[in-house]
C-alpha atoms as a PDB file:
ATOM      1  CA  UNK A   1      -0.663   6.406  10.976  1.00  0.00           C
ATOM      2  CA  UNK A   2       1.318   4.105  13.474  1.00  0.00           C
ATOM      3  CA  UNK A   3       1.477   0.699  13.806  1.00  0.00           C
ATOM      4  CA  UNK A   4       2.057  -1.325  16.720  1.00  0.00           C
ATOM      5  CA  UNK A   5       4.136  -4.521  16.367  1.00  0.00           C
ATOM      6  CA  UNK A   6       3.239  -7.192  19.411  1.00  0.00           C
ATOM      7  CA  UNK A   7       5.456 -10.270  19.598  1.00  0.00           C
ATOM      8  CA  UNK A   8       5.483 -12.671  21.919  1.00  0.00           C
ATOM      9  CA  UNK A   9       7.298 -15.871  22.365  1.00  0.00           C
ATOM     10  CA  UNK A  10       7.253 -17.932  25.186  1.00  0.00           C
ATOM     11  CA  UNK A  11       8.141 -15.552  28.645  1.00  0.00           C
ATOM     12  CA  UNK A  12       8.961 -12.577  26.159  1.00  0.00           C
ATOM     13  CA  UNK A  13       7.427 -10.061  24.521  1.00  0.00           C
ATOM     14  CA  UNK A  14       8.695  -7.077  22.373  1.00  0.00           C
ATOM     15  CA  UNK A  15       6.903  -4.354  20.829  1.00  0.00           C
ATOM     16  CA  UNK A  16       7.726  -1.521  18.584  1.00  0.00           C
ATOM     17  CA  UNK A  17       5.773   1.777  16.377  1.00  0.00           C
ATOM     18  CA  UNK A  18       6.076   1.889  12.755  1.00  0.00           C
ATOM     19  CA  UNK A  19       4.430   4.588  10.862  1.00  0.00           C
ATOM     20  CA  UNK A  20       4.825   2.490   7.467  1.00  0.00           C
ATOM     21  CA  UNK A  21       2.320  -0.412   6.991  1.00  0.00           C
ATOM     22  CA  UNK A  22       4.928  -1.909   4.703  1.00  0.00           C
ATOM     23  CA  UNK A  23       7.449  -1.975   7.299  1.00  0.00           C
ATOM     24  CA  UNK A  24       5.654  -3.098  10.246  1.00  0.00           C
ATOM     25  CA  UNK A  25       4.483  -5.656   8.278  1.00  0.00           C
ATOM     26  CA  UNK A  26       8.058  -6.935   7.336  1.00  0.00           C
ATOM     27  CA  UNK A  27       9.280  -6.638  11.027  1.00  0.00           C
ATOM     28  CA  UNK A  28       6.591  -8.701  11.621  1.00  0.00           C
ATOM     29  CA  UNK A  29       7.392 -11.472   9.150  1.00  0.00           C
ATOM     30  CA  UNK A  30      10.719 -11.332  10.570  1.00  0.00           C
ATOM     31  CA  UNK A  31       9.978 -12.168  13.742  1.00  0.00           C
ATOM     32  CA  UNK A  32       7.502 -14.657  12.903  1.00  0.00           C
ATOM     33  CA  UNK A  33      10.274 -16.455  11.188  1.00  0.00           C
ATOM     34  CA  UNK A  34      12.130 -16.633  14.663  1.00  0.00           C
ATOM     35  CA  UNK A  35       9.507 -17.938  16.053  1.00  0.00           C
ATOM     36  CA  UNK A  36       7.195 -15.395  17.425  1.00  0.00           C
ATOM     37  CA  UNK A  37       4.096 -15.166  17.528  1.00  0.00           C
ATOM     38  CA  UNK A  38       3.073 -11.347  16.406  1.00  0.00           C
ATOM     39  CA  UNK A  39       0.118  -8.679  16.018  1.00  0.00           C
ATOM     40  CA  UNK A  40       0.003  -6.238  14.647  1.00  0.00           C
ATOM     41  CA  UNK A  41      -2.734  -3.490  15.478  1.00  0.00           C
ATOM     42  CA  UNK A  42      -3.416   0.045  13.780  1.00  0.00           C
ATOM     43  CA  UNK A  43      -4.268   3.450  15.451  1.00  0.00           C
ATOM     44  CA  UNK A  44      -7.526   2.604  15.330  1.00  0.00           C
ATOM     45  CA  UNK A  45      -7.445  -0.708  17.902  1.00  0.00           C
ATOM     46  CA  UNK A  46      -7.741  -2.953  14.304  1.00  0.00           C
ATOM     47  CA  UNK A  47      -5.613  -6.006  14.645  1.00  0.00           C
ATOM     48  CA  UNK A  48      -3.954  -8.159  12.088  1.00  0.00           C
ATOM     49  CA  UNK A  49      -2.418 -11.172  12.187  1.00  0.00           C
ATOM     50  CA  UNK A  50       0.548 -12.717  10.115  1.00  0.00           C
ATOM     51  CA  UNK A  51      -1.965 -14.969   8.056  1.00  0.00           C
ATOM     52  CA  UNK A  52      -3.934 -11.772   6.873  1.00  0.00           C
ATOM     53  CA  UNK A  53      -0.623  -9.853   6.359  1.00  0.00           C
ATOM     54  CA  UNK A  54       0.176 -11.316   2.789  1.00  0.00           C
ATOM     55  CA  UNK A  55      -3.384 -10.722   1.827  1.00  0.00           C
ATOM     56  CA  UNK A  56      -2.636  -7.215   2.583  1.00  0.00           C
ATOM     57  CA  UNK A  57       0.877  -6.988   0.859  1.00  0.00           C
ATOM     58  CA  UNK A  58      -0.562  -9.123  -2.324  1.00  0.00           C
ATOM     59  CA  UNK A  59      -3.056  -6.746  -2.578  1.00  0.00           C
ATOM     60  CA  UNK A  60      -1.025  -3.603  -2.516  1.00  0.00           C
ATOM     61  CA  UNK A  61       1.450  -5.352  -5.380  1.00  0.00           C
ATOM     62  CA  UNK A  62      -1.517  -5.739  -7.495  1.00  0.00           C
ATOM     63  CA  UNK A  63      -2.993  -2.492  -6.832  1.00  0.00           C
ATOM     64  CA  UNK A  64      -6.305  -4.145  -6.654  1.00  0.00           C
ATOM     65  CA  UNK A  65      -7.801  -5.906  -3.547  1.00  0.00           C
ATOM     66  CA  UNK A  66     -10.961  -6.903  -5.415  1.00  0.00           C
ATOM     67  CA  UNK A  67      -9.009 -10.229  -6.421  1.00  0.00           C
ATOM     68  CA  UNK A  68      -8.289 -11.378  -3.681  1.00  0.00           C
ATOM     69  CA  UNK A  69     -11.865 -10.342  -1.841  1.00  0.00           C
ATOM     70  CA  UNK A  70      -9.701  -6.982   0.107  1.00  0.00           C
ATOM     71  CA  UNK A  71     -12.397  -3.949  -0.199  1.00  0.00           C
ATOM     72  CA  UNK A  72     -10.434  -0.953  -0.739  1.00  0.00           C
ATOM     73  CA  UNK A  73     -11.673   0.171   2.530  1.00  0.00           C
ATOM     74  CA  UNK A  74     -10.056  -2.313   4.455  1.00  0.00           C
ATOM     75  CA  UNK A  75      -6.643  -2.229   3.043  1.00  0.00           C
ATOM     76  CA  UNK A  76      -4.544  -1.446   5.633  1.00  0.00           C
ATOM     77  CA  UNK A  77      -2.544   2.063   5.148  1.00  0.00           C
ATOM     78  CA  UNK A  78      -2.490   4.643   2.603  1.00  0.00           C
ATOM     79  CA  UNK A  79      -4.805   3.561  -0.397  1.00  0.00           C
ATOM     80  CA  UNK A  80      -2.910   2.395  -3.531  1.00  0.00           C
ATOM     81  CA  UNK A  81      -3.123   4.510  -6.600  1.00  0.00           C
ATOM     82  CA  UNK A  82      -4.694   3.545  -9.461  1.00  0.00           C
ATOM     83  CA  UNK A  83      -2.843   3.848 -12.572  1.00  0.00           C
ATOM     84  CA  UNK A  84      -3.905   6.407 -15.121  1.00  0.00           C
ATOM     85  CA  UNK A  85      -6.611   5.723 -17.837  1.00  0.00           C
ATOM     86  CA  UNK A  86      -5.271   5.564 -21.466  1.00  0.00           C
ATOM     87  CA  UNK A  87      -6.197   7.902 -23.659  1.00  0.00           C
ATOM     88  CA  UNK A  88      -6.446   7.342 -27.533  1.00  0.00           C
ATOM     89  CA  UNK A  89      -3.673   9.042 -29.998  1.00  0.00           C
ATOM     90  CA  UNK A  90      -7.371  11.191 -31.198  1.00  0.00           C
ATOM     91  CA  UNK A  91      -7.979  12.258 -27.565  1.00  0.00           C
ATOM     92  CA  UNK A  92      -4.392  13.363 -26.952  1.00  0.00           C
ATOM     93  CA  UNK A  93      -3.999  15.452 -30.354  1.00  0.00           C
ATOM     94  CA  UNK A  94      -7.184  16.811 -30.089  1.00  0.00           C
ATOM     95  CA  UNK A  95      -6.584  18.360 -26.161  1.00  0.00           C
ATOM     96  CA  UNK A  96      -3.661  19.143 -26.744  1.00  0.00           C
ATOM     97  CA  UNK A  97      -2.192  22.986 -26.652  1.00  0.00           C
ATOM     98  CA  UNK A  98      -2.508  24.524 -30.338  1.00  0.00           C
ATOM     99  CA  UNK A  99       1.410  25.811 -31.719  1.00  0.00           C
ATOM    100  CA  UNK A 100       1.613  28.899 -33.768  1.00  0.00           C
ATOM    101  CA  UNK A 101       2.529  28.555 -37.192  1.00  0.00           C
ATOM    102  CA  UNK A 102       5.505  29.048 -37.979  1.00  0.00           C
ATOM    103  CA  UNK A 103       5.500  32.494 -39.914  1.00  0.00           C
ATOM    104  CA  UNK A 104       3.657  33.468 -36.697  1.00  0.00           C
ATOM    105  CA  UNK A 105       6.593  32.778 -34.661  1.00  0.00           C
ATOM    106  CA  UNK A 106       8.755  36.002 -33.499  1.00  0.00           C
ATOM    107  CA  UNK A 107      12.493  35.684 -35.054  1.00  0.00           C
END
């Protein structure tokens, strides 16, 4: 999905497609730092501002918008993956695959 980085700073403005969320986001940052004043807006016409970027990157880093009131929905960018449930030591020996006995093993 591209993103479209606006910035504008007095009589200029620049503007450049990023297909990562995580980069467009840091090019923005970087030119916010110099001074300019950026949006950024997704394919869908969506725009976000620098103020709502960290939201956004917080919530990716915690892999859980909930916190920070960021539905999953309207994380910006691929959804982030949630880790794997634990299973107990019982579960795992219990599923897993059943090894022949040993005199049943060819020599």
């Amino acid at each position: 999905m591209p993103y479209t980085i606006t910035a504008i700073r007095q009589d200029e403005k620049m503007r450049c497609v990023r297909d990562s969320v995580l980069v467009a986001f840091a090019k923005a940052r970087i030119w916010e730092s110099e001074g300019w004043d950026v949006v950024i807006t997704d394919e869908d016409g969506r725009t976000f501002g620098t103020a709502q970027l960290d939201a956004h990157v917080a919530a990716y880093r915690s892999l859980d918008g909930t916190e920070l009131g960021i539905d999953d929905d309207d994380l910006i960018g691929p959804k982030p993956m949630k880790p794997p449930a634990q299973r107990s030591r019982a579960e795992r020996t219990t599923t897993a695959r059943a090894r022949p006995a040993p005199e049943a093993m060819p020599a």
